[in-house]
N, C-alpha and C. Protein backbone atom coordinates (compact mmCIF):
# COMPACT_ATOMS: atom_id res chain seq x y z
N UNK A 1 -2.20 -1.16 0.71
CA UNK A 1 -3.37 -1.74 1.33
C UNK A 1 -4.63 -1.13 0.74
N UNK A 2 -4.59 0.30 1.20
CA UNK A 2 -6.07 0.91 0.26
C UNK A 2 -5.96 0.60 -1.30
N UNK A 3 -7.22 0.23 -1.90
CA UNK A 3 -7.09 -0.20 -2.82
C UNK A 3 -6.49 -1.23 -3.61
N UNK A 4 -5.48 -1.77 -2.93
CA UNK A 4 -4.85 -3.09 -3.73
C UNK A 4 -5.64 -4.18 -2.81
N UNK A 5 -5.73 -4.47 -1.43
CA UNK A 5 -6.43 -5.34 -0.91
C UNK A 5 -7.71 -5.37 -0.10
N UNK A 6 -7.60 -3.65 0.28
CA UNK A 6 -9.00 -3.34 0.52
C UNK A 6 -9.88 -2.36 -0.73
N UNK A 7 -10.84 -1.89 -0.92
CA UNK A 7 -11.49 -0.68 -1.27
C UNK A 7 -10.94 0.31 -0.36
N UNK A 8 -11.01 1.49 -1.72
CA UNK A 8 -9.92 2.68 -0.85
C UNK A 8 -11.28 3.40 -0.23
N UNK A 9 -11.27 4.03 1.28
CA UNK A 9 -12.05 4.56 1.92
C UNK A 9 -11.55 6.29 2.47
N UNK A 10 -10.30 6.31 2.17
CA UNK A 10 -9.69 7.44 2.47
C UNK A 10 -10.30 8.99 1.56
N UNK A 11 -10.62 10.13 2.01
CA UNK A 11 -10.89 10.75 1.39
C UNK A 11 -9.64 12.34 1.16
N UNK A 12 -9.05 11.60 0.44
CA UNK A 12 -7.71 12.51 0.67
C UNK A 12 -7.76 13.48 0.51
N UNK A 13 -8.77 14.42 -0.42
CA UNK A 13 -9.16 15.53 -0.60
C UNK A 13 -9.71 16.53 0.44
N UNK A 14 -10.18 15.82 1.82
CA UNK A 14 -11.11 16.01 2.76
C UNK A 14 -9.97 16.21 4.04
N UNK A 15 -8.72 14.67 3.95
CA UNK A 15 -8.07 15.03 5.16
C UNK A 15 -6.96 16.38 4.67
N UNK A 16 -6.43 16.61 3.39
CA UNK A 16 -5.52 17.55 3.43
C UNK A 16 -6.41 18.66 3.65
N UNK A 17 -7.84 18.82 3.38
CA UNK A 17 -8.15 20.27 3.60
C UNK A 17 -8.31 20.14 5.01
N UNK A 18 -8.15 19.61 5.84
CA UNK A 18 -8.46 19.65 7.28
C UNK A 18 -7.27 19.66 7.73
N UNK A 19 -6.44 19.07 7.14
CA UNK A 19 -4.73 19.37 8.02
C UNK A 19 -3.89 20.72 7.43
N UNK A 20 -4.78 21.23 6.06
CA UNK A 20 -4.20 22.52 5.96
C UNK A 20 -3.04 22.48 5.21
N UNK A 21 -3.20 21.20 4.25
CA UNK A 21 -1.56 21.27 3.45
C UNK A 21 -1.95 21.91 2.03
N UNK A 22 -3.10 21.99 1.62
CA UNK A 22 -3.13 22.31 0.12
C UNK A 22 -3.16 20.51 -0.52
N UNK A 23 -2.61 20.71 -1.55
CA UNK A 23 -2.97 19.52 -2.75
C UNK A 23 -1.96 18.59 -2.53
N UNK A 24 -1.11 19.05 -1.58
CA UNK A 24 0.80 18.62 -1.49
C UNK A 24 0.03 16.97 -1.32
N UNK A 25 1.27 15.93 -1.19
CA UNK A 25 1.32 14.86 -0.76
C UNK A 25 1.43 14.91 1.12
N UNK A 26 0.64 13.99 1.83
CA UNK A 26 -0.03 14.23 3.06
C UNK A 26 1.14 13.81 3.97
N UNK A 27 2.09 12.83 3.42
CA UNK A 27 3.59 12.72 4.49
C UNK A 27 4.14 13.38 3.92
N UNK A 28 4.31 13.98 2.74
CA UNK A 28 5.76 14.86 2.48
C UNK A 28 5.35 16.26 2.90
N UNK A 29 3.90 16.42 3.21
CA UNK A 29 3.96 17.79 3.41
C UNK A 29 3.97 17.86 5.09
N UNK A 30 3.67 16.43 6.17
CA UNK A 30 4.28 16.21 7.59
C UNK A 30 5.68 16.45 7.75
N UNK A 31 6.67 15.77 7.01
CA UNK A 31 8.28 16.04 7.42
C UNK A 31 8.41 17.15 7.71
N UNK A 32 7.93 18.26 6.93
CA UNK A 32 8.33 19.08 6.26
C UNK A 32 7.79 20.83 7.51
N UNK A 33 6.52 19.99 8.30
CA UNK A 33 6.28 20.70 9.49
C UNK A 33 6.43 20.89 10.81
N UNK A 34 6.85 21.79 11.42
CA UNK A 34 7.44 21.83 12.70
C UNK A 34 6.75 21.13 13.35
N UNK A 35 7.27 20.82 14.58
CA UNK A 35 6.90 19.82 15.59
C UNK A 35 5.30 19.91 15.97
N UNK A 36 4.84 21.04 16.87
CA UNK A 36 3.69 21.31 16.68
C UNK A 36 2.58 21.02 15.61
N UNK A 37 2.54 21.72 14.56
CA UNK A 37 1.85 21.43 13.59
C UNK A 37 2.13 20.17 12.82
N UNK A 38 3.19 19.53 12.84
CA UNK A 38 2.86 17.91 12.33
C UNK A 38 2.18 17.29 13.84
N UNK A 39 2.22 17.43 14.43
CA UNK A 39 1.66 16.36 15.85
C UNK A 39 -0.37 16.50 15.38
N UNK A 40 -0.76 17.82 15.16
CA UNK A 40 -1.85 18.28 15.43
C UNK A 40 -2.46 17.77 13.41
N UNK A 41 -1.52 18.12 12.90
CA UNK A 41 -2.10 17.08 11.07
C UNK A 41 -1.63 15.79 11.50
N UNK A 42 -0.96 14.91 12.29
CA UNK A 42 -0.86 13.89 12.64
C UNK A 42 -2.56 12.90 13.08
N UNK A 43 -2.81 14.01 14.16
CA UNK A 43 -3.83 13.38 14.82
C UNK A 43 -4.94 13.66 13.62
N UNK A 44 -5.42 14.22 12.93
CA UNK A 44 -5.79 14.55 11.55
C UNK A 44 -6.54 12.88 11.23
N UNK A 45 -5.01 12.63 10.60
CA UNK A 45 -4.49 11.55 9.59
C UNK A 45 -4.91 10.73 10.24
N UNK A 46 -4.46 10.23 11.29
CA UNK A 46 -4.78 8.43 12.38
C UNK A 46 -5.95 8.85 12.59
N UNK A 47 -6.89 9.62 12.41
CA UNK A 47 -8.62 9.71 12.46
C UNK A 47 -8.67 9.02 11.60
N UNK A 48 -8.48 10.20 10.45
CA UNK A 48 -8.99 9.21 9.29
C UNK A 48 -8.62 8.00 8.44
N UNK A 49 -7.54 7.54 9.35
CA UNK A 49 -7.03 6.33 9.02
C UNK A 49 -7.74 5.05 9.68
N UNK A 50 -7.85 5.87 10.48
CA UNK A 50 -8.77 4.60 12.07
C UNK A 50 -9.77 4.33 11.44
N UNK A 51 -10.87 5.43 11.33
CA UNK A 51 -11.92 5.69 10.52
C UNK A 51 -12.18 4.31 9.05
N UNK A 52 -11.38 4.71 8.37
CA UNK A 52 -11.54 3.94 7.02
C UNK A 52 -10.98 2.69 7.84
N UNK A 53 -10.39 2.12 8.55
CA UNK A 53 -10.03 0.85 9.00
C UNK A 53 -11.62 0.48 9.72
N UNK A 54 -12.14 0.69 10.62
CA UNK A 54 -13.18 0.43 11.12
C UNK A 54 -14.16 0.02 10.02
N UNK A 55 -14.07 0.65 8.72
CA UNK A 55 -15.33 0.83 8.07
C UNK A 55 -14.80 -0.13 6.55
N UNK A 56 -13.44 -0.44 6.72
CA UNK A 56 -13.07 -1.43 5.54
C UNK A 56 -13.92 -2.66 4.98
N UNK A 57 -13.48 -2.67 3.64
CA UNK A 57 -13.96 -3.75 3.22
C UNK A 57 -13.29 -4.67 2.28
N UNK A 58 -13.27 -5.69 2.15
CA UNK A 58 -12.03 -6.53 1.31
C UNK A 58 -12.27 -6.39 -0.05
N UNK A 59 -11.36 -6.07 -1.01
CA UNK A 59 -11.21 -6.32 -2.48
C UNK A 59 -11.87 -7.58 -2.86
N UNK A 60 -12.94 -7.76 -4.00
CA UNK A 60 -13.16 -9.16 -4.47
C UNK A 60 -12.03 -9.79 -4.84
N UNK A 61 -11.20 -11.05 -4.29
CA UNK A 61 -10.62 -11.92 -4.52
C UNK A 61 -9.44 -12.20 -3.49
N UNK A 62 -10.00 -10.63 -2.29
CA UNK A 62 -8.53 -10.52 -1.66
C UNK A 62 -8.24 -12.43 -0.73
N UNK A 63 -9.08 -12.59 -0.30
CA UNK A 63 -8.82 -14.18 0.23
C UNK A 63 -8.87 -14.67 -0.58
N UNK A 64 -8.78 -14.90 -1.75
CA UNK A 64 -8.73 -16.51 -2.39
C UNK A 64 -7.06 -16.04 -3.37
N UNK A 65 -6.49 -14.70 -3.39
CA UNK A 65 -5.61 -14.45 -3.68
C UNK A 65 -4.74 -14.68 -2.99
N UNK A 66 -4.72 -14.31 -1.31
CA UNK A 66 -4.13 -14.84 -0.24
C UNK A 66 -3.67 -16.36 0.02
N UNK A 67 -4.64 -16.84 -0.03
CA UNK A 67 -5.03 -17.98 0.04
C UNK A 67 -4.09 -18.72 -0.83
N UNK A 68 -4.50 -18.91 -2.00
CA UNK A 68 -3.33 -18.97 -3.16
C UNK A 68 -2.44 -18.91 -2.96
N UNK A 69 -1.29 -17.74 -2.41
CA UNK A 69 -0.20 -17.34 -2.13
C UNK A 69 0.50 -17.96 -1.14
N UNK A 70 -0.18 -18.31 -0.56
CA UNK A 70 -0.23 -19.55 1.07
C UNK A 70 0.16 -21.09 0.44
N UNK A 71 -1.25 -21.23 -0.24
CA UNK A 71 -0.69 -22.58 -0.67
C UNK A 71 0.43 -22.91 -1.81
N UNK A 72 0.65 -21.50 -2.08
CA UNK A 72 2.30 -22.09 -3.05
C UNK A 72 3.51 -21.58 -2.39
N UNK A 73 3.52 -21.14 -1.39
CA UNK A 73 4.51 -21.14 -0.65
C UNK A 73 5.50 -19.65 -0.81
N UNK A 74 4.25 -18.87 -1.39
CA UNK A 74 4.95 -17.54 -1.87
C UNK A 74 4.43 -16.46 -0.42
N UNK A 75 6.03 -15.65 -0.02
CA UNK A 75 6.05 -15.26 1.03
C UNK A 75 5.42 -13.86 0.87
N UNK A 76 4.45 -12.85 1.57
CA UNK A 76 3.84 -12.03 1.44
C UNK A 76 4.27 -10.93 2.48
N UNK A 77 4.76 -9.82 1.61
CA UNK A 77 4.52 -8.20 2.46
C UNK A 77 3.50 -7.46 2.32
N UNK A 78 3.24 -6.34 3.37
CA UNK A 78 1.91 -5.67 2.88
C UNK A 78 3.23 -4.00 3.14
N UNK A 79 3.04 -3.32 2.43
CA UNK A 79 3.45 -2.29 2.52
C UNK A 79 2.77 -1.08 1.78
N UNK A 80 2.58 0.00 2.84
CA UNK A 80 1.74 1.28 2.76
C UNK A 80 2.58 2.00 3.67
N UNK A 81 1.69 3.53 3.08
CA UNK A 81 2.09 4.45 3.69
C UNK A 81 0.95 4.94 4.88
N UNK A 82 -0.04 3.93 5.19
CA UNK A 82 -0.24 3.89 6.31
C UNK A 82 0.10 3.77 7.31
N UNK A 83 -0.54 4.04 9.12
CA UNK A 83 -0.28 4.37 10.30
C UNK A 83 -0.07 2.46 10.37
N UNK A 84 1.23 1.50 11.10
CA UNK A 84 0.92 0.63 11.74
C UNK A 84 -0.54 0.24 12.06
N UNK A 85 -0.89 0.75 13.12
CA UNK A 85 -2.21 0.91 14.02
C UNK A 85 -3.44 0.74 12.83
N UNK A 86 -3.78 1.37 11.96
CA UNK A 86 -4.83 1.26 10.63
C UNK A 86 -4.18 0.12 10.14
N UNK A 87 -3.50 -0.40 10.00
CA UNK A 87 -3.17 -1.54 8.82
C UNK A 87 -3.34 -2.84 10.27
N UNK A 88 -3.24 -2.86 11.30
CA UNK A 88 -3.11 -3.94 12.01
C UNK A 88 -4.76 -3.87 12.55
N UNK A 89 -5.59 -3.12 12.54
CA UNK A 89 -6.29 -2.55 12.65
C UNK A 89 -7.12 -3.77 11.22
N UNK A 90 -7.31 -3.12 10.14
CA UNK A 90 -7.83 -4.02 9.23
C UNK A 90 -7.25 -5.78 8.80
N UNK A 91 -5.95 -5.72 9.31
CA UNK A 91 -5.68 -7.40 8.96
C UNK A 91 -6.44 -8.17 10.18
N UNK A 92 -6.77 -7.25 11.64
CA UNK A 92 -7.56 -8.08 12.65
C UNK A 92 -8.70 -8.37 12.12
N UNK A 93 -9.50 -7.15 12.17
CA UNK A 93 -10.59 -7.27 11.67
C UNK A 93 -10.99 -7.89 10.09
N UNK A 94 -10.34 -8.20 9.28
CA UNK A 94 -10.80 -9.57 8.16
C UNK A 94 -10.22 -10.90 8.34
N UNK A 95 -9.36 -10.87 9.57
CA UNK A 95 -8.49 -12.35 9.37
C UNK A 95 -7.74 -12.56 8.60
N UNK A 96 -6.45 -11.86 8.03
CA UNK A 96 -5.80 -11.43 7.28
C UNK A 96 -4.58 -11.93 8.01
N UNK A 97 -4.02 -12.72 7.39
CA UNK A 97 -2.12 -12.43 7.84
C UNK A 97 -1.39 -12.52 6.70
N UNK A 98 -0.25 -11.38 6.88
CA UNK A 98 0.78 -11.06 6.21
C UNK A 98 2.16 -11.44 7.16
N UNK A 99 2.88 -12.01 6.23
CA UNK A 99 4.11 -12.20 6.86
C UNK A 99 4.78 -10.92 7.31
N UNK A 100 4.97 -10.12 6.66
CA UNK A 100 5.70 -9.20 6.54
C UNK A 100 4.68 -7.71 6.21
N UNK A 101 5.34 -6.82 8.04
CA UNK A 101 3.90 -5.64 7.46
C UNK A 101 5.52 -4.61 7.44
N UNK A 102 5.53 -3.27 5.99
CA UNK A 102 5.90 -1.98 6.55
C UNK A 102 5.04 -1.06 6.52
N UNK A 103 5.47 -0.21 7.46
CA UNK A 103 4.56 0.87 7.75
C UNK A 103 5.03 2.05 7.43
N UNK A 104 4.42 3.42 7.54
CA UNK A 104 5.42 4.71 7.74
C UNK A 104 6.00 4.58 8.51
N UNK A 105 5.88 4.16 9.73
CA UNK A 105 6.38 4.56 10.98
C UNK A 105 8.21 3.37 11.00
N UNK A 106 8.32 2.50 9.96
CA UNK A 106 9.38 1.54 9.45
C UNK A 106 10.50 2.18 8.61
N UNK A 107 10.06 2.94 7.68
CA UNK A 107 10.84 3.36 6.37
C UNK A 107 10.21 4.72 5.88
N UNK A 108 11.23 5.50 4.91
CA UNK A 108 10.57 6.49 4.30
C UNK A 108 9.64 6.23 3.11
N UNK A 109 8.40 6.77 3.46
CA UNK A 109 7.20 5.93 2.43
C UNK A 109 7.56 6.20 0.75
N UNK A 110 6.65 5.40 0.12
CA UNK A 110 6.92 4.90 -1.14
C UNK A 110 6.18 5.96 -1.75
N UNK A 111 7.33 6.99 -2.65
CA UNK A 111 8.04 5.98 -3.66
C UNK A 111 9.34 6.13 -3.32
N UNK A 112 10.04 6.20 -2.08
CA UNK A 112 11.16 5.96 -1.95
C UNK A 112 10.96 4.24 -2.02
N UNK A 113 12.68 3.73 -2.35
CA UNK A 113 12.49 2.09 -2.38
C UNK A 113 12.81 1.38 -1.65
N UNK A 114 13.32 2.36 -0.36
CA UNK A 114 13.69 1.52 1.45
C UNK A 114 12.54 0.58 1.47
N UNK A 115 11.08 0.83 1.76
CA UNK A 115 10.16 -0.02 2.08
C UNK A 115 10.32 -1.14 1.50
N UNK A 116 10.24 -1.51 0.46
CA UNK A 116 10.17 -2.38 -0.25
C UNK A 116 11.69 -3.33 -0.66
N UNK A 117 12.85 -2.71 -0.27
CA UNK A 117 14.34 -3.36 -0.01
C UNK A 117 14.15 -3.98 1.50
N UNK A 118 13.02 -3.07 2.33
CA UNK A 118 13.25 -3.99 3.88
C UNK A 118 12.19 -5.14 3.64
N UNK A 119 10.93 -5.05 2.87
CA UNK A 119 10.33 -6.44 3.05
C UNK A 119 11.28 -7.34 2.45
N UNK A 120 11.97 -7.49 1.41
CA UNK A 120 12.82 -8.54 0.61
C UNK A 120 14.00 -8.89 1.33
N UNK A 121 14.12 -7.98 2.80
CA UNK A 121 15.09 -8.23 3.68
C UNK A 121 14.65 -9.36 4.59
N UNK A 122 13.33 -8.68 4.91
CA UNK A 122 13.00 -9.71 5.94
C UNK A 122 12.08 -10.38 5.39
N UNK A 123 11.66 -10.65 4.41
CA UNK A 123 11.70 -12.16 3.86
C UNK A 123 12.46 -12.58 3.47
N UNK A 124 13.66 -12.53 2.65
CA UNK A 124 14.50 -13.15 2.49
C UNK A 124 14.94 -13.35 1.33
N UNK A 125 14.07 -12.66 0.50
CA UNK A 125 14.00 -12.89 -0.66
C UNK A 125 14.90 -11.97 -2.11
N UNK A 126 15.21 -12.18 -2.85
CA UNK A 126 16.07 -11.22 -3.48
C UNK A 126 15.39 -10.34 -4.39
N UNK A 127 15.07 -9.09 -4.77
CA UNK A 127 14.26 -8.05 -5.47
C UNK A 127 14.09 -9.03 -6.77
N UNK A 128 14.98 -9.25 -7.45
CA UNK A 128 15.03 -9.90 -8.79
C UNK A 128 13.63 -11.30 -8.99
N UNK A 129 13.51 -11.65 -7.54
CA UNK A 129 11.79 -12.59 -7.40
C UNK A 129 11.03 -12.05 -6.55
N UNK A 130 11.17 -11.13 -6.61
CA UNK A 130 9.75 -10.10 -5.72
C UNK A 130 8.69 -9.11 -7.52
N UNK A 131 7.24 -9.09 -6.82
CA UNK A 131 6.56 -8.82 -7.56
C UNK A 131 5.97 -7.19 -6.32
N UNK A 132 6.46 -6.20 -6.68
CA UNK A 132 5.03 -5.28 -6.30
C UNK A 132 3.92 -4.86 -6.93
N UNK A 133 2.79 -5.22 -5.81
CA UNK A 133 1.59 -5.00 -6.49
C UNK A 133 0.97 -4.11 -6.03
N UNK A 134 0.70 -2.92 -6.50
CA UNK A 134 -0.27 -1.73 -5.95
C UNK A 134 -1.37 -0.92 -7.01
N UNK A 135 -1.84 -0.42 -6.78
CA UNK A 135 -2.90 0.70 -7.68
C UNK A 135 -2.95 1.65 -7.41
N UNK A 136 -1.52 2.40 -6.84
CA UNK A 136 -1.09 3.51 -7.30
C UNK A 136 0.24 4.18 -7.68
N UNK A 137 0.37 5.23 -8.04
CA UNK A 137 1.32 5.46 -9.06
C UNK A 137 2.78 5.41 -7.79
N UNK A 138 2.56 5.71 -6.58
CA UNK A 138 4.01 5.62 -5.67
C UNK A 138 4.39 4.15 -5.85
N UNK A 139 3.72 3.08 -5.83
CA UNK A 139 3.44 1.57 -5.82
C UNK A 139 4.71 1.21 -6.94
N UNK A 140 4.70 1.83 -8.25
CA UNK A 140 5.10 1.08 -9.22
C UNK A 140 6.52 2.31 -9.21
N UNK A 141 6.77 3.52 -8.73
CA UNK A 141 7.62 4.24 -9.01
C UNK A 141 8.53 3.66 -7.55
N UNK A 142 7.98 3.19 -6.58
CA UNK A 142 9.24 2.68 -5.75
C UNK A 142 9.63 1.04 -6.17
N UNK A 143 9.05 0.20 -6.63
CA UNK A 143 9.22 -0.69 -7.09
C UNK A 143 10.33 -0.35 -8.11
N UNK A 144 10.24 0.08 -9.35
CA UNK A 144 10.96 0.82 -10.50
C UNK A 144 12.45 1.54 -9.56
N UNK A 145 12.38 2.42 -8.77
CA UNK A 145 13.79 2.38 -8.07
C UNK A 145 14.05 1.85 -7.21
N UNK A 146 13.23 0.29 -6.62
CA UNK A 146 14.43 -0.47 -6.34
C UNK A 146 14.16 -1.75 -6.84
N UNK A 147 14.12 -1.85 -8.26
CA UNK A 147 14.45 -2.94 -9.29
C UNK A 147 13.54 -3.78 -9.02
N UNK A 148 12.62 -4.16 -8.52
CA UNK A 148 11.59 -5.01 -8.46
C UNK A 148 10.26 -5.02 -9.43
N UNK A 149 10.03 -5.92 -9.84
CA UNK A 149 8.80 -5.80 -10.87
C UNK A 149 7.87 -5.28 -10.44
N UNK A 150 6.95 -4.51 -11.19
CA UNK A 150 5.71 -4.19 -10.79
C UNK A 150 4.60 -4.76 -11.35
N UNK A 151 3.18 -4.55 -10.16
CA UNK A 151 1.87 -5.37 -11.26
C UNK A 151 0.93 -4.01 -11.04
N UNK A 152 0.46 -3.37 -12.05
CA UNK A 152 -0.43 -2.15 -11.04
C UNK A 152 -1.85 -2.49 -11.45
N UNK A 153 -2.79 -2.53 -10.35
CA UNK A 153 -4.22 -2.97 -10.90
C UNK A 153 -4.93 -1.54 -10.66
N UNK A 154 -5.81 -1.51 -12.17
CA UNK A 154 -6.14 -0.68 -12.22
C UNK A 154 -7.47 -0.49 -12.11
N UNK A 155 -8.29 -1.44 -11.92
CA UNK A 155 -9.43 -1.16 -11.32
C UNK A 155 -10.55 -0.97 -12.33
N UNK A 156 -10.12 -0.85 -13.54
CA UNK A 156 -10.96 -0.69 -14.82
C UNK A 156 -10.34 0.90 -15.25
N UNK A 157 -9.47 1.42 -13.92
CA UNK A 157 -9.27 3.08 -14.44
C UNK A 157 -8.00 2.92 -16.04
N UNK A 158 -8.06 3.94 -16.22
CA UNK A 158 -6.75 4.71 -17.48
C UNK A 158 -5.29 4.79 -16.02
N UNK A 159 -4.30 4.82 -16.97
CA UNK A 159 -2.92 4.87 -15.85
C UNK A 159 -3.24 6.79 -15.94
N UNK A 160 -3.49 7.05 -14.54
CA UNK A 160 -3.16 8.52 -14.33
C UNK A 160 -1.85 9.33 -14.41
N UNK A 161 -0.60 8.17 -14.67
CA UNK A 161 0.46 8.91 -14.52
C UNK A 161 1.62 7.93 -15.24
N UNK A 162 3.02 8.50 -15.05
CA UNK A 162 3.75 8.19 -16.71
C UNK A 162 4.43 6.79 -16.18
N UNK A 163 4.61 6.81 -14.96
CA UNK A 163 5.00 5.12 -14.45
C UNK A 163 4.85 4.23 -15.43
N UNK A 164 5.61 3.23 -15.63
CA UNK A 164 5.15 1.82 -16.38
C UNK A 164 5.37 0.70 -15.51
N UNK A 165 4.88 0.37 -15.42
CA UNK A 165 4.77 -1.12 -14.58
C UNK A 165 4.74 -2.31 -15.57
N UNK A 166 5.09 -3.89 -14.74
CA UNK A 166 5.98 -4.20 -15.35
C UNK A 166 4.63 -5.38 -16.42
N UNK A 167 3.68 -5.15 -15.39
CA UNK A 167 1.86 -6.00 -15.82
C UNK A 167 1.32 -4.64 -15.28
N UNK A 168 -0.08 -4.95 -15.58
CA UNK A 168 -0.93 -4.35 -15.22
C UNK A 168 -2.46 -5.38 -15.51
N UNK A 169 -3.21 -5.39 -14.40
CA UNK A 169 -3.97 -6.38 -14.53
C UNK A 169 -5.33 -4.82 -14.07
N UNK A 170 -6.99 -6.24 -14.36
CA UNK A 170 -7.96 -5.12 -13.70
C UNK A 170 -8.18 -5.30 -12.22
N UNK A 171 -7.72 -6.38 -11.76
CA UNK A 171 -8.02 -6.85 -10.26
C UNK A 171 -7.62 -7.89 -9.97
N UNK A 172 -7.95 -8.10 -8.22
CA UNK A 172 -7.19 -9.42 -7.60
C UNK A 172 -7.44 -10.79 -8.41
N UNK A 173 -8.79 -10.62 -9.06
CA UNK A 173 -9.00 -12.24 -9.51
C UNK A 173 -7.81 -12.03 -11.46
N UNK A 174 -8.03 -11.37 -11.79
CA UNK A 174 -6.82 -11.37 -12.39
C UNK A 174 -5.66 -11.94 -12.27
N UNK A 175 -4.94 -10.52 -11.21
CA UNK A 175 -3.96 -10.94 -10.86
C UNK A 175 -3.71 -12.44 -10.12
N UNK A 176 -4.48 -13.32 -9.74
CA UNK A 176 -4.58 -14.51 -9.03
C UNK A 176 -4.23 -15.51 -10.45
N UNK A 177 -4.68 -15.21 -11.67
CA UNK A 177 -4.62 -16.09 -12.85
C UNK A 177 -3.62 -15.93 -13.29
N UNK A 178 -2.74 -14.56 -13.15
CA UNK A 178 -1.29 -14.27 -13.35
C UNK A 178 -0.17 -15.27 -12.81
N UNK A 179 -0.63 -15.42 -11.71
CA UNK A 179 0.32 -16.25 -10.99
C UNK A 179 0.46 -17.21 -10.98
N UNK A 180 -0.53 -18.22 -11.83
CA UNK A 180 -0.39 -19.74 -12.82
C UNK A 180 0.04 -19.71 -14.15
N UNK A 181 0.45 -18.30 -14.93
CA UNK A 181 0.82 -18.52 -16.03
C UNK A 181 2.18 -18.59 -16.45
C-alpha cells in the first residue's frame, strides 16, 4: 500500500527509534519481543500507522489504474505489512475497493510468500496469472518465493537491493500501459 498506491508517509527511521528496536525490521523485531514490550512497540506502530492513514494521499494514477483493472475484469489484492485498521482506514477514506485485503494480522508478512498464496486463494486465481506489484524490496522477494511475477515501481529510484523482478516500471501510469501490451 505505502508507496505502490499511496505516497509512503511512514517514517520508519522515527518509529523504530521510538519502539527501541535499532535498524532491525519493525515486525521481525515484534515476534521476537516478549509480551509486554511488543504490546507497548505495538501501540508505537498503529500510531504511526493511523497517523500516515489520516494524512494519506493517492499515487498519480492510483484510480484510473484501478479503474482499469475493474473494467477488464482483473481481480485485485492489496497486501501489506500493515495494521488491518490503517489499510481500511485509507481505502475508506479515498473510495478505494479492493477485492481482496491481507494484512499482518492474516499471514506472516512479506517476504514470506503465505500472503500472497492466500490472496490467489481467495481470489481464485492460480500464481502462474497473478502479477505482484510493489516498490519494495520484501514486495518482489515474496513474490519470487512464491512463484508469482513481479512488477517493482521504482519511483524514478536505482533498485536498492539484489531482488530482480520480473518488470520494473517508474509508476502507476506506466504500469497501467503495461497492462495493454
Amino acid at each position: 500500500m505505502d508507496g505502490t498506491l499511496t505516497e509512503p508517509l511512514l517514517d520508519f527511521p522515527r518509529i523504530k527509534a521510538e519502539m527501541g528496536i535499532g535498524q532491525r525490521p519493525i515486525l521481525e523485531a515484534l515476534a521476537e519481543m516478549d509480551e509486554q514490550s511488543r504490546h507497548t512497540a505495538e501501540l508505537v506502530l498503529l500510531r504511526h500507522e493511523e497517523e500516515a492513514a489520516v494524512r494519506s494521499t493517492l499515487n498519480a494514477g492510483c484510480r484510473e489504474l484501478l479503474s482499469e483493472l475493474e473494467r477488464l475484469g482483473i481481480a485485485t489484492a492489496l497486501i501489506t505489512r500493515n495494521s488491518r485498521a490503517s489499510v481500511n482506514h485509507v481505502l475508506t477514506r479515498h473510495e478505494l475497493t479492493i477485492r481482496v485485503l491481507v494484512a499482518r494480522e492474516d499471514a506472516p508478512p512479506k517476504p514470506d510468500p503465505q500472503p500472497l498464496l492466500l490472496a490467489c486463494q481467495q481470489l481464485r486465481v492460480n500464481r502462474d496469472e497473478a502479477w505482484m506489484v510493489g516498490d519494495g524490496q520484501y514486495d518482489i522477494e515474496a513474490a519470487r518465493a512464491a512463484g508469482i511475477a513481479s512488477i517493482w515501481i521504482s519511483h524514478g529510484r536505482k533498485k536498492p537491493f539484489a531482488a530482480e523482478p520480473w518488470k520494473a516500471v517508474r509508476d502507476l501510469h506506466e504500469l497501467r500501459h503495461l497492462l495493454s501490451s
